[in-house]
Each structure stands twice: as structure tokens, then as C-alpha cells.
PDB file of N, CA and C in Angstrom:
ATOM      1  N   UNK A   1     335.682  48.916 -36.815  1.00  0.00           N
ATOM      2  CA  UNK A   1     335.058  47.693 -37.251  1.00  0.00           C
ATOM      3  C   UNK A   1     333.640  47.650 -36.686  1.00  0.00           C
ATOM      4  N   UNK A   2     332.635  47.356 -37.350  1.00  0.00           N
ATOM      5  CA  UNK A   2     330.811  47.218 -36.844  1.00  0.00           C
ATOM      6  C   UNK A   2     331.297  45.748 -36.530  1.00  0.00           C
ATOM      7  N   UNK A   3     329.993  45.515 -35.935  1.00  0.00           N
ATOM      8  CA  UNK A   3     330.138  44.280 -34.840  1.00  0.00           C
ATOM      9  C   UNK A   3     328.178  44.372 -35.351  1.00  0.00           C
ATOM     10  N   UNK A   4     327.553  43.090 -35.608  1.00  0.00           N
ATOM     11  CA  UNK A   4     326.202  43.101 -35.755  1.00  0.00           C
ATOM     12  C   UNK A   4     325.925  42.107 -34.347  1.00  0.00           C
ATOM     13  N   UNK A   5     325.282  41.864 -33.820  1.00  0.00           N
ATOM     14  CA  UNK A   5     324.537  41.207 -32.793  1.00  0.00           C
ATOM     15  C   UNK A   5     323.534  40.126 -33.787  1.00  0.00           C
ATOM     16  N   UNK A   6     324.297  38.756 -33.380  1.00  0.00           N
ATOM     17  CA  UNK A   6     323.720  37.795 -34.186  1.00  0.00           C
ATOM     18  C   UNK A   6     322.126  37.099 -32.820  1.00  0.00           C
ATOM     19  N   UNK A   7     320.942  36.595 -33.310  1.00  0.00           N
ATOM     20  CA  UNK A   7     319.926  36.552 -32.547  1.00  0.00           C
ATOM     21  C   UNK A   7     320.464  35.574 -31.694  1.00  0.00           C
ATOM     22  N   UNK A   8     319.978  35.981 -30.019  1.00  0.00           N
ATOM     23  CA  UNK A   8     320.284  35.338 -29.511  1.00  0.00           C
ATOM     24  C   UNK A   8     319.804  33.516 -29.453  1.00  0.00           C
ATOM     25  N   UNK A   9     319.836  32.502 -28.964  1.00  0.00           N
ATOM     26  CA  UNK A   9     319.524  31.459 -29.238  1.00  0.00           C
ATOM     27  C   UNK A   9     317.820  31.026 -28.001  1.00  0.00           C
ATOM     28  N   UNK A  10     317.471  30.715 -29.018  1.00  0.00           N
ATOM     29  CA  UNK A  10     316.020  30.053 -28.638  1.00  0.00           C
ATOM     30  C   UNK A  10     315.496  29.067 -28.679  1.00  0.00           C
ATOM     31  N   UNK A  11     314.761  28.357 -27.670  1.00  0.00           N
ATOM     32  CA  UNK A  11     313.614  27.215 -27.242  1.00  0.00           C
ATOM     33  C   UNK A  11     312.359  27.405 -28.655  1.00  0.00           C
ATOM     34  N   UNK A  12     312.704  26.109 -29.012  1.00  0.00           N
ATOM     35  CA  UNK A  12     311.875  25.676 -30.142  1.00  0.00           C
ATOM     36  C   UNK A  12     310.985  24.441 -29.381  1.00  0.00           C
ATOM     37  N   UNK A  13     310.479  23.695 -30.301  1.00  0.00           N
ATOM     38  CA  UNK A  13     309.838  22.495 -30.101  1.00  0.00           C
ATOM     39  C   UNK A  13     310.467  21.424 -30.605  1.00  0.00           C
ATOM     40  N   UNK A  14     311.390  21.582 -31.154  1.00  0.00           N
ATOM     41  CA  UNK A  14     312.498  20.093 -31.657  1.00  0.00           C
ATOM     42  C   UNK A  14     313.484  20.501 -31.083  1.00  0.00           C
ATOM     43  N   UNK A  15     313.940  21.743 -30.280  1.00  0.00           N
ATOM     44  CA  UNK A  15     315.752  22.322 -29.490  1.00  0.00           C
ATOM     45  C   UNK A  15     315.816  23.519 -29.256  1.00  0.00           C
ATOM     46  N   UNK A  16     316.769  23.837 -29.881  1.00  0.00           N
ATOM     47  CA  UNK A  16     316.577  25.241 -28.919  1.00  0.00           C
ATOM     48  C   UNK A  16     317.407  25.907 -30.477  1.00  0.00           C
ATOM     49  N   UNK A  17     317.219  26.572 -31.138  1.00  0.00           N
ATOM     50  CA  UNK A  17     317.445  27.135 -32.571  1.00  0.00           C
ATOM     51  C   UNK A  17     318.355  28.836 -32.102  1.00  0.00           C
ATOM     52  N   UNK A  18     319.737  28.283 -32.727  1.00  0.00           N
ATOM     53  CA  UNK A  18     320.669  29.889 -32.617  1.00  0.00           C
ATOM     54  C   UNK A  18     321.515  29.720 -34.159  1.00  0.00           C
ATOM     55  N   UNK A  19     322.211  30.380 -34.103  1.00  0.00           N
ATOM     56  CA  UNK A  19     323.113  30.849 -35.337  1.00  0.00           C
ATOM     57  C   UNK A  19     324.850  31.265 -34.933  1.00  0.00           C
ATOM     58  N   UNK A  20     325.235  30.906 -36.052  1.00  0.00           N
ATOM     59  CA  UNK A  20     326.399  31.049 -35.984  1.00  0.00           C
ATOM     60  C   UNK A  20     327.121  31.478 -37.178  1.00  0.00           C
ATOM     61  N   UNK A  21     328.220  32.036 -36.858  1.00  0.00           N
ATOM     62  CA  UNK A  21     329.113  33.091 -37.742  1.00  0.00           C
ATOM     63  C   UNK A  21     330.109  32.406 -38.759  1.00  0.00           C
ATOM     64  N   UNK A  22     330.300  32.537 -39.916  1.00  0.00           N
ATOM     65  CA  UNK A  22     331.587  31.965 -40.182  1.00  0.00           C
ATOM     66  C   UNK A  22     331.959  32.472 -41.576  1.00  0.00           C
ATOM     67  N   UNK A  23     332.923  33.324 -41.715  1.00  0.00           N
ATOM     68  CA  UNK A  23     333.175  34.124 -42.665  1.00  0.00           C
ATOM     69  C   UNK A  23     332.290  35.537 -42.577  1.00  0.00           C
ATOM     70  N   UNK A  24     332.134  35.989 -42.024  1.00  0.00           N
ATOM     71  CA  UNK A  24     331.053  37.306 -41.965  1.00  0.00           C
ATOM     72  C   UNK A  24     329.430  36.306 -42.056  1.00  0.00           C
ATOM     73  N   UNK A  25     329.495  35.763 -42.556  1.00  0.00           N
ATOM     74  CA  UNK A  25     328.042  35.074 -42.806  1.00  0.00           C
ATOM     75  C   UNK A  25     327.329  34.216 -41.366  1.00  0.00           C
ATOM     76  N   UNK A  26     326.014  34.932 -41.588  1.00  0.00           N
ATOM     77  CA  UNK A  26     325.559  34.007 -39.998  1.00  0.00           C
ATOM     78  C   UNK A  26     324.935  32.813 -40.894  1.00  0.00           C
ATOM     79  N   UNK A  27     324.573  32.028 -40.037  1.00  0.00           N
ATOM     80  CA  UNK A  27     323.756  30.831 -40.600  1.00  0.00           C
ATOM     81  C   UNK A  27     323.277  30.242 -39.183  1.00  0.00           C
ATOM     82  N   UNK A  28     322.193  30.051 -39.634  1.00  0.00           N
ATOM     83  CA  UNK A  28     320.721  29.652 -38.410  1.00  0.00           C
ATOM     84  C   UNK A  28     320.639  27.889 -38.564  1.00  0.00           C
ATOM     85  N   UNK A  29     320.987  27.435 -37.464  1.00  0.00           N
ATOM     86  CA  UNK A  29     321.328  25.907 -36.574  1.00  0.00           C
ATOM     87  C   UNK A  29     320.350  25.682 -36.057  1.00  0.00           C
ATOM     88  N   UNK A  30     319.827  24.063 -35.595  1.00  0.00           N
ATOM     89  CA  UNK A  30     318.765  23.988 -34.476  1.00  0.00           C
ATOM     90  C   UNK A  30     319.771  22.671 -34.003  1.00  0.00           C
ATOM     91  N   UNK A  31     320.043  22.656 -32.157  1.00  0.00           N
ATOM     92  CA  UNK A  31     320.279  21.587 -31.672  1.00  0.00           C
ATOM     93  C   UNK A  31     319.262  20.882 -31.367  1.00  0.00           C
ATOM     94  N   UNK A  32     319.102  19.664 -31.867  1.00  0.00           N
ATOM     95  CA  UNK A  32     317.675  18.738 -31.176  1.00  0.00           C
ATOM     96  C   UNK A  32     318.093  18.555 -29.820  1.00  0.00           C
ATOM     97  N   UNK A  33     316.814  18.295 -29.121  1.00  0.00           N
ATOM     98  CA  UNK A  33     316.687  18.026 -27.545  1.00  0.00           C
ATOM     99  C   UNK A  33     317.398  16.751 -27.500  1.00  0.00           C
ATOM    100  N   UNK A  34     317.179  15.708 -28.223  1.00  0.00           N
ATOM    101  CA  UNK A  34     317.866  14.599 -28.327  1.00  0.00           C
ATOM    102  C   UNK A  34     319.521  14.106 -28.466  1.00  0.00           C
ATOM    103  N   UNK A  35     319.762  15.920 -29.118  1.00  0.00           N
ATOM    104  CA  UNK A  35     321.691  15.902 -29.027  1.00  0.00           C
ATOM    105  C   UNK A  35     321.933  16.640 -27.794  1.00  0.00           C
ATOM    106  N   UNK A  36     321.233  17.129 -27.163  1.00  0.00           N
ATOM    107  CA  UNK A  36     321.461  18.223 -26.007  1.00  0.00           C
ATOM    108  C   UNK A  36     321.464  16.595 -25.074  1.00  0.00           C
ATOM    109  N   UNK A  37     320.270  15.840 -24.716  1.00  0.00           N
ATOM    110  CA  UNK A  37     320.255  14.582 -23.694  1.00  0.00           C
ATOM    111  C   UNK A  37     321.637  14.172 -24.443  1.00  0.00           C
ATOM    112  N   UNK A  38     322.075  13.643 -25.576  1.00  0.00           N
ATOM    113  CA  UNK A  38     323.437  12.999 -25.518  1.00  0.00           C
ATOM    114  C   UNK A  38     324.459  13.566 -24.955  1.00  0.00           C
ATOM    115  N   UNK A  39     324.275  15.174 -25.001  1.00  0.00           N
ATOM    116  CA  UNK A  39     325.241  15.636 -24.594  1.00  0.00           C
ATOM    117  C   UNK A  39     325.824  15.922 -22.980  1.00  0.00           C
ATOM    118  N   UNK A  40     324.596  15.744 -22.561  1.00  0.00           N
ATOM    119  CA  UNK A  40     324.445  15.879 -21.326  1.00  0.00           C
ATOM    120  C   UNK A  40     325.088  14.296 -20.475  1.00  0.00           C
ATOM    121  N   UNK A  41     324.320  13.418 -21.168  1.00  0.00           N
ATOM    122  CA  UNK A  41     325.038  12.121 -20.852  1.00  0.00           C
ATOM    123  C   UNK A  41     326.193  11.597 -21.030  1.00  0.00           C
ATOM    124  N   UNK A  42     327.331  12.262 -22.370  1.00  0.00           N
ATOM    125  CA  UNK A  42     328.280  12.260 -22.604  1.00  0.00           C
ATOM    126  C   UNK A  42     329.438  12.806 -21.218  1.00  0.00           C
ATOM    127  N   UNK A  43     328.704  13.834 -20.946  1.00  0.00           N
ATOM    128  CA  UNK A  43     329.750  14.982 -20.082  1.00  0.00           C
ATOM    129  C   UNK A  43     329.343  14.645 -18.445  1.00  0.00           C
ATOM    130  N   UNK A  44     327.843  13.233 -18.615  1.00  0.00           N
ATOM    131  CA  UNK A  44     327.846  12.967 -16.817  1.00  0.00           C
ATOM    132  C   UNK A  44     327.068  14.115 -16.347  1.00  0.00           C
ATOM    133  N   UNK A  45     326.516  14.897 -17.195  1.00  0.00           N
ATOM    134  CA  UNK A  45     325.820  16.579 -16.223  1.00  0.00           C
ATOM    135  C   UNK A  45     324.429  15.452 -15.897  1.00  0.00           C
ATOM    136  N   UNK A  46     324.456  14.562 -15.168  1.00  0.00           N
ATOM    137  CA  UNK A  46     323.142  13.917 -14.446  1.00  0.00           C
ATOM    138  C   UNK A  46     322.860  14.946 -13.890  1.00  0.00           C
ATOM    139  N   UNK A  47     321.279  15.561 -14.454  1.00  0.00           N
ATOM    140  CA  UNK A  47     321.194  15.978 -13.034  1.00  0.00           C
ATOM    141  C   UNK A  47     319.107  16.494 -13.707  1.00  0.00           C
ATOM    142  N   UNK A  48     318.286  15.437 -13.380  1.00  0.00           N
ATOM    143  CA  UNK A  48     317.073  15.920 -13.664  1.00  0.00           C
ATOM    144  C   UNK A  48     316.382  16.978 -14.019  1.00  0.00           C
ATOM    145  N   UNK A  49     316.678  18.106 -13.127  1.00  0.00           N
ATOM    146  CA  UNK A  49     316.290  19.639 -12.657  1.00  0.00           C
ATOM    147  C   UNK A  49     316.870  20.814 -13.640  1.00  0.00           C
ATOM    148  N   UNK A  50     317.497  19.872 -14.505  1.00  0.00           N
ATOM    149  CA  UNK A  50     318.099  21.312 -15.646  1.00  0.00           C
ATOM    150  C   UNK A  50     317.515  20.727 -16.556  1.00  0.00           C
ATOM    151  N   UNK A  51     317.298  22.449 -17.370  1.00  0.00           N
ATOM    152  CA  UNK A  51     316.283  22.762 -18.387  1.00  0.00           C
ATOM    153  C   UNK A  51     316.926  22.253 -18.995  1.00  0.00           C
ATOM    154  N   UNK A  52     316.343  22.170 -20.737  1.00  0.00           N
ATOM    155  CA  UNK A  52     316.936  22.179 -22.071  1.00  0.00           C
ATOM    156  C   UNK A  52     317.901  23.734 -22.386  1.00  0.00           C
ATOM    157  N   UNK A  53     317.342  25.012 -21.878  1.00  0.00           N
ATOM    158  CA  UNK A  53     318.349  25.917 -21.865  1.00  0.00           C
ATOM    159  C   UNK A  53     319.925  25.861 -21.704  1.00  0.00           C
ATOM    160  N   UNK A  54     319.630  25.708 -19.955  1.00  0.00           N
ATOM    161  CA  UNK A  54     320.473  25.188 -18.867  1.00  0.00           C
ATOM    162  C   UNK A  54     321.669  23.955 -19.700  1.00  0.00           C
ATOM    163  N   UNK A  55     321.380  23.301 -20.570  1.00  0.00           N
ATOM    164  CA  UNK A  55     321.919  21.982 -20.975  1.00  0.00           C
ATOM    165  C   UNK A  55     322.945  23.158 -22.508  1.00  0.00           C
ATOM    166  N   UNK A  56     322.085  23.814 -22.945  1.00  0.00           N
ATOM    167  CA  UNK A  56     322.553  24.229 -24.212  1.00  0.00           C
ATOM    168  C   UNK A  56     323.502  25.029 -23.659  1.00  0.00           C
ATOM    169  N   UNK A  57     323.194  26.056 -22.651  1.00  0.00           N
ATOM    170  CA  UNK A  57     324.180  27.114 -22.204  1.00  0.00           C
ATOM    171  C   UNK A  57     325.805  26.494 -21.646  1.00  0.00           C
ATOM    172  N   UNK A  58     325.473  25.280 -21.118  1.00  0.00           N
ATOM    173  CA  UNK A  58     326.226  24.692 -20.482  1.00  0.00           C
ATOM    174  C   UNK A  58     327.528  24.619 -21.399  1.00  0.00           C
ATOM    175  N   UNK A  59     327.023  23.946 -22.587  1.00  0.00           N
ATOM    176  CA  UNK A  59     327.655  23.400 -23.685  1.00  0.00           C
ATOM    177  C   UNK A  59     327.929  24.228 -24.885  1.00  0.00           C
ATOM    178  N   UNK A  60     327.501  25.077 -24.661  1.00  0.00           N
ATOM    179  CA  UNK A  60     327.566  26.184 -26.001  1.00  0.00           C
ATOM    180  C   UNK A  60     329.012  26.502 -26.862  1.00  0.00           C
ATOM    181  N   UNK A  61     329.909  26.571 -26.045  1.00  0.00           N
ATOM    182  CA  UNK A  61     331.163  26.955 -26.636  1.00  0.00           C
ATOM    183  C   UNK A  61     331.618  25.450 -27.561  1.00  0.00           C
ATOM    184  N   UNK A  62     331.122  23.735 -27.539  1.00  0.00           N
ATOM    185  CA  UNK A  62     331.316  22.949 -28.106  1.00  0.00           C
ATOM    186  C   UNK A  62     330.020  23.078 -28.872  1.00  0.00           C
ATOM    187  N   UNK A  63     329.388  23.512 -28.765  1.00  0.00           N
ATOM    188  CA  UNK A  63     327.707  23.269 -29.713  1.00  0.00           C
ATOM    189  C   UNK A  63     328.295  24.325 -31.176  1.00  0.00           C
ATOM    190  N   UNK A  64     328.660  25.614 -30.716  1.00  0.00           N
ATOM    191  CA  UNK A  64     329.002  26.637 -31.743  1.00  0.00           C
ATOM    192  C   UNK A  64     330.271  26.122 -32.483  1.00  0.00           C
ATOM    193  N   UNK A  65     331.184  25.830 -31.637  1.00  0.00           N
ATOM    194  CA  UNK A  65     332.276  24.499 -32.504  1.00  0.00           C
ATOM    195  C   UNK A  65     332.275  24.408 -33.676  1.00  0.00           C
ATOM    196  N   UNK A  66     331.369  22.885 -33.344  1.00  0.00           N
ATOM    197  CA  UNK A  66     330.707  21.704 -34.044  1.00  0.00           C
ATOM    198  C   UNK A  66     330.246  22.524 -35.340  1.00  0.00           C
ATOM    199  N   UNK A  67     329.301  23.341 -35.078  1.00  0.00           N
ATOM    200  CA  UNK A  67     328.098  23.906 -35.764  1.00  0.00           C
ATOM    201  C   UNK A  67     329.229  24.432 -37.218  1.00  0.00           C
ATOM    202  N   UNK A  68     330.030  25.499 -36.378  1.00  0.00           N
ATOM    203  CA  UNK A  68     331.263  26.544 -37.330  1.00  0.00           C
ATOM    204  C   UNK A  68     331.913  25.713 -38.419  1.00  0.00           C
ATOM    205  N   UNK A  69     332.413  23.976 -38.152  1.00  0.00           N
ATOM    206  CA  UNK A  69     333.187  23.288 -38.414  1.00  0.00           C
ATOM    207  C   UNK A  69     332.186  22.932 -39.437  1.00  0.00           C
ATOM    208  N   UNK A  70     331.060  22.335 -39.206  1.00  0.00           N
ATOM    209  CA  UNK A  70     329.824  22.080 -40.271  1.00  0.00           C
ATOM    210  C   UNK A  70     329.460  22.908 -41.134  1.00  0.00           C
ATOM    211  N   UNK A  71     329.458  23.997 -40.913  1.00  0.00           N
ATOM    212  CA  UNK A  71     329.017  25.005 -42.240  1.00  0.00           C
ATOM    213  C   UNK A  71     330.558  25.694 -42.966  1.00  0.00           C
ATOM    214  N   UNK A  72     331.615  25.117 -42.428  1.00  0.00           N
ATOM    215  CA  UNK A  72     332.656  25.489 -43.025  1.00  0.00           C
ATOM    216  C   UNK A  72     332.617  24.327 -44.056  1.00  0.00           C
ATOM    217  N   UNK A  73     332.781  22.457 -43.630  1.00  0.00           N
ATOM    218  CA  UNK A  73     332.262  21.769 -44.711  1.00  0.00           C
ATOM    219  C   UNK A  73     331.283  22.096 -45.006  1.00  0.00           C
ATOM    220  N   UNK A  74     330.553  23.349 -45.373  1.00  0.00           N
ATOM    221  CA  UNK A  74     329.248  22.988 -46.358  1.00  0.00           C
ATOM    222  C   UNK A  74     328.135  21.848 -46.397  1.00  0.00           C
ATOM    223  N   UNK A  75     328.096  21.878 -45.092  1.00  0.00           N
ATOM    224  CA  UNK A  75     326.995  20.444 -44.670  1.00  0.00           C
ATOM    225  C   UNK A  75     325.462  21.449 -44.864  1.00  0.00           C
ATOM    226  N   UNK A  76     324.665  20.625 -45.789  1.00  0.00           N
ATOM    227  CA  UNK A  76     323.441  21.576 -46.378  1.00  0.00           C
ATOM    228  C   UNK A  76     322.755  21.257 -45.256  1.00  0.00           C
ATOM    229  N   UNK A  77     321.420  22.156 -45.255  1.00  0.00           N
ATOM    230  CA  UNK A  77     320.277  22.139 -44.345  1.00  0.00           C
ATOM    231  C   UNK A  77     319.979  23.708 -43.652  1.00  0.00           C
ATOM    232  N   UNK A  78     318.733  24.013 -44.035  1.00  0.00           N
ATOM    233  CA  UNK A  78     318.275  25.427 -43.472  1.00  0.00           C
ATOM    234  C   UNK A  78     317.357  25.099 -42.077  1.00  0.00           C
ATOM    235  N   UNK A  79     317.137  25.318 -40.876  1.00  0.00           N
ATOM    236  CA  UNK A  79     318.632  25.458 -40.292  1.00  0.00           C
ATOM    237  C   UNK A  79     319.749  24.269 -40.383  1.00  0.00           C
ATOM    238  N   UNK A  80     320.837  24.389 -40.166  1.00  0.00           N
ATOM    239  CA  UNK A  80     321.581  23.743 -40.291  1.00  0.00           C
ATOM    240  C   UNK A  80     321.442  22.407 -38.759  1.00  0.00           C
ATOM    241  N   UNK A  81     320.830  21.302 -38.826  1.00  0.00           N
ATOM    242  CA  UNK A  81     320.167  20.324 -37.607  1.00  0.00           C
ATOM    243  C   UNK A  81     321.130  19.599 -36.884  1.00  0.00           C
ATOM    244  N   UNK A  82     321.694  19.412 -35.817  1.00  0.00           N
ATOM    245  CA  UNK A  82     322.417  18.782 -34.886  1.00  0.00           C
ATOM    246  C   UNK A  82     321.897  18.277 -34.394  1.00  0.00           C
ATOM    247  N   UNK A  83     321.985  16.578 -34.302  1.00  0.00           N
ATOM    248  CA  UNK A  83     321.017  15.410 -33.932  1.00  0.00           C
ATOM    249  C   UNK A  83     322.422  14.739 -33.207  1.00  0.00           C
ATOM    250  N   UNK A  84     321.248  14.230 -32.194  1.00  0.00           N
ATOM    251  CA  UNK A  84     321.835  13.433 -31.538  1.00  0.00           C
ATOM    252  C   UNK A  84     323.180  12.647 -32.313  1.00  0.00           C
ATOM    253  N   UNK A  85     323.236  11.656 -33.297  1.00  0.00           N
ATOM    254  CA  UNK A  85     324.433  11.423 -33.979  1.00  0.00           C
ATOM    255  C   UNK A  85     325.353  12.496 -33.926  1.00  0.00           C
ATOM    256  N   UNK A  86     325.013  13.768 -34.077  1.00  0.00           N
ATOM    257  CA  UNK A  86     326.155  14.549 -33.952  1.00  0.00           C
ATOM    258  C   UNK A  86     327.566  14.501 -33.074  1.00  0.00           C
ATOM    259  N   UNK A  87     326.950  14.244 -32.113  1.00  0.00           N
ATOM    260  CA  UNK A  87     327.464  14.432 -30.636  1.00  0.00           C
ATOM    261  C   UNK A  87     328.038  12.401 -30.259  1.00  0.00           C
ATOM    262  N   UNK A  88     327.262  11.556 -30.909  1.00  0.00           N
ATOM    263  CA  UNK A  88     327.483  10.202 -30.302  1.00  0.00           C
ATOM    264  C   UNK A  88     328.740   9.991 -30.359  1.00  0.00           C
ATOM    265  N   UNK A  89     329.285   9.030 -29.187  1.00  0.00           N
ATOM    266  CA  UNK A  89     330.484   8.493 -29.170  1.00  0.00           C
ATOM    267  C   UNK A  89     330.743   7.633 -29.812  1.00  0.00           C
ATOM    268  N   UNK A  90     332.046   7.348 -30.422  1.00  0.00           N
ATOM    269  CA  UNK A  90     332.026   6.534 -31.554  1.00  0.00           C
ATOM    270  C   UNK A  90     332.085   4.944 -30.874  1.00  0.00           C
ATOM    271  N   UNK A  91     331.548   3.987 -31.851  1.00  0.00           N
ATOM    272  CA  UNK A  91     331.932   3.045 -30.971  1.00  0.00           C
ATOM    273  C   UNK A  91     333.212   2.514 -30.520  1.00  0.00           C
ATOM    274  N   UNK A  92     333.614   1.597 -29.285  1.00  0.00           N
ATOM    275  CA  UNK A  92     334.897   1.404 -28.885  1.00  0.00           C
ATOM    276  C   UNK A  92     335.020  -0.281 -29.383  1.00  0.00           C
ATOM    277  N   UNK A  93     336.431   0.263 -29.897  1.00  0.00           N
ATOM    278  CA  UNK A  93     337.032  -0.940 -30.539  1.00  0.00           C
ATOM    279  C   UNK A  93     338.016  -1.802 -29.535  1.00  0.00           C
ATOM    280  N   UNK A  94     337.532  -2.718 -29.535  1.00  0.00           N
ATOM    281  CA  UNK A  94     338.567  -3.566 -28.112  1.00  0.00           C
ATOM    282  C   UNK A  94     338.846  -4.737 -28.320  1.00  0.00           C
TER     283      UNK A  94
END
């Protein structure tokens, strides 16, 4: 079986832009900085001194998830954009 090496993920100016696999097919994602801070605030990682990298790496195995689950629904967009809404908690019903 070949194995291709999909690009690794990179610091943009709106997030940090990687790709992901699904069906043999890659498809190129950008997380905004703005879903990375939700995400970070979601999970409590307070902590000033970490990068936007640092935040993505952290989270990556739920970022690629998300992403897989989205281009499996066929959610359009070249790259495919993860915004803050992505990630928000829903509101609580009480």
C-alpha cells in the first residue's frame, strides 16, 4: 500500500491552514485563530504563553475530527473554514 504525506499544517494570517484525508481524497481546512481561542477556553488550557501552534497541536486529533466529519457532510468551502461557531458550546437549557 503507498502512503502519500499530506502537507504538514501551517500559520496563516486568519489560523493556521492543514488538510485532511477522507476517502483517499485530501482536502485543505483553515482553523481561525478565533476557533483555536474558543477552543482553548472550552478545554480551560488558560495559559497566555502558548502560541497559536501550541493551541492547534494541542487539539489536533478533535480539530481533524470535526474537519473529516465536515467534508464527509459535504460542507462547501475551499479551504474548508472552522470558525469559532464551530467549536461553541451550545447554549444551556435550564
Amino acid at each position: 500500500m503507498l502512503h502519500f504525506a499530506t502537507p504538514q499544517p501551517a500559520l496563516t494570517g486568519d489560523g493556521v491552514a492543514f488538510t485532511v484525508r477522507v476517502d483517499s481524497l485530501d482536502r485543505a481546512c483553515l482553523i481561525t485563530k478565533e476557533a483555536l481561542q474558543e477552543l482553548s477556553r472550552l478545554k480551560s488550557k488558560e495559559s497566555p504563553q502558548v502560541s497559536t501552534m501550541e493551541v492547534f497541536h494541542a487539539f489536533e486529533a478533535t480539530i481533524n475530527g470535526v474537519a473529516r466529519r465536515l467534508v464527509f457532510a459535504k460542507v462547501p468551502g475551499t479551504p474548508l473554514r472552522l470558525g469559532a461557531n464551530t467549536f461553541a458550546s451550545p447554549p444551556h437549557v435550564g
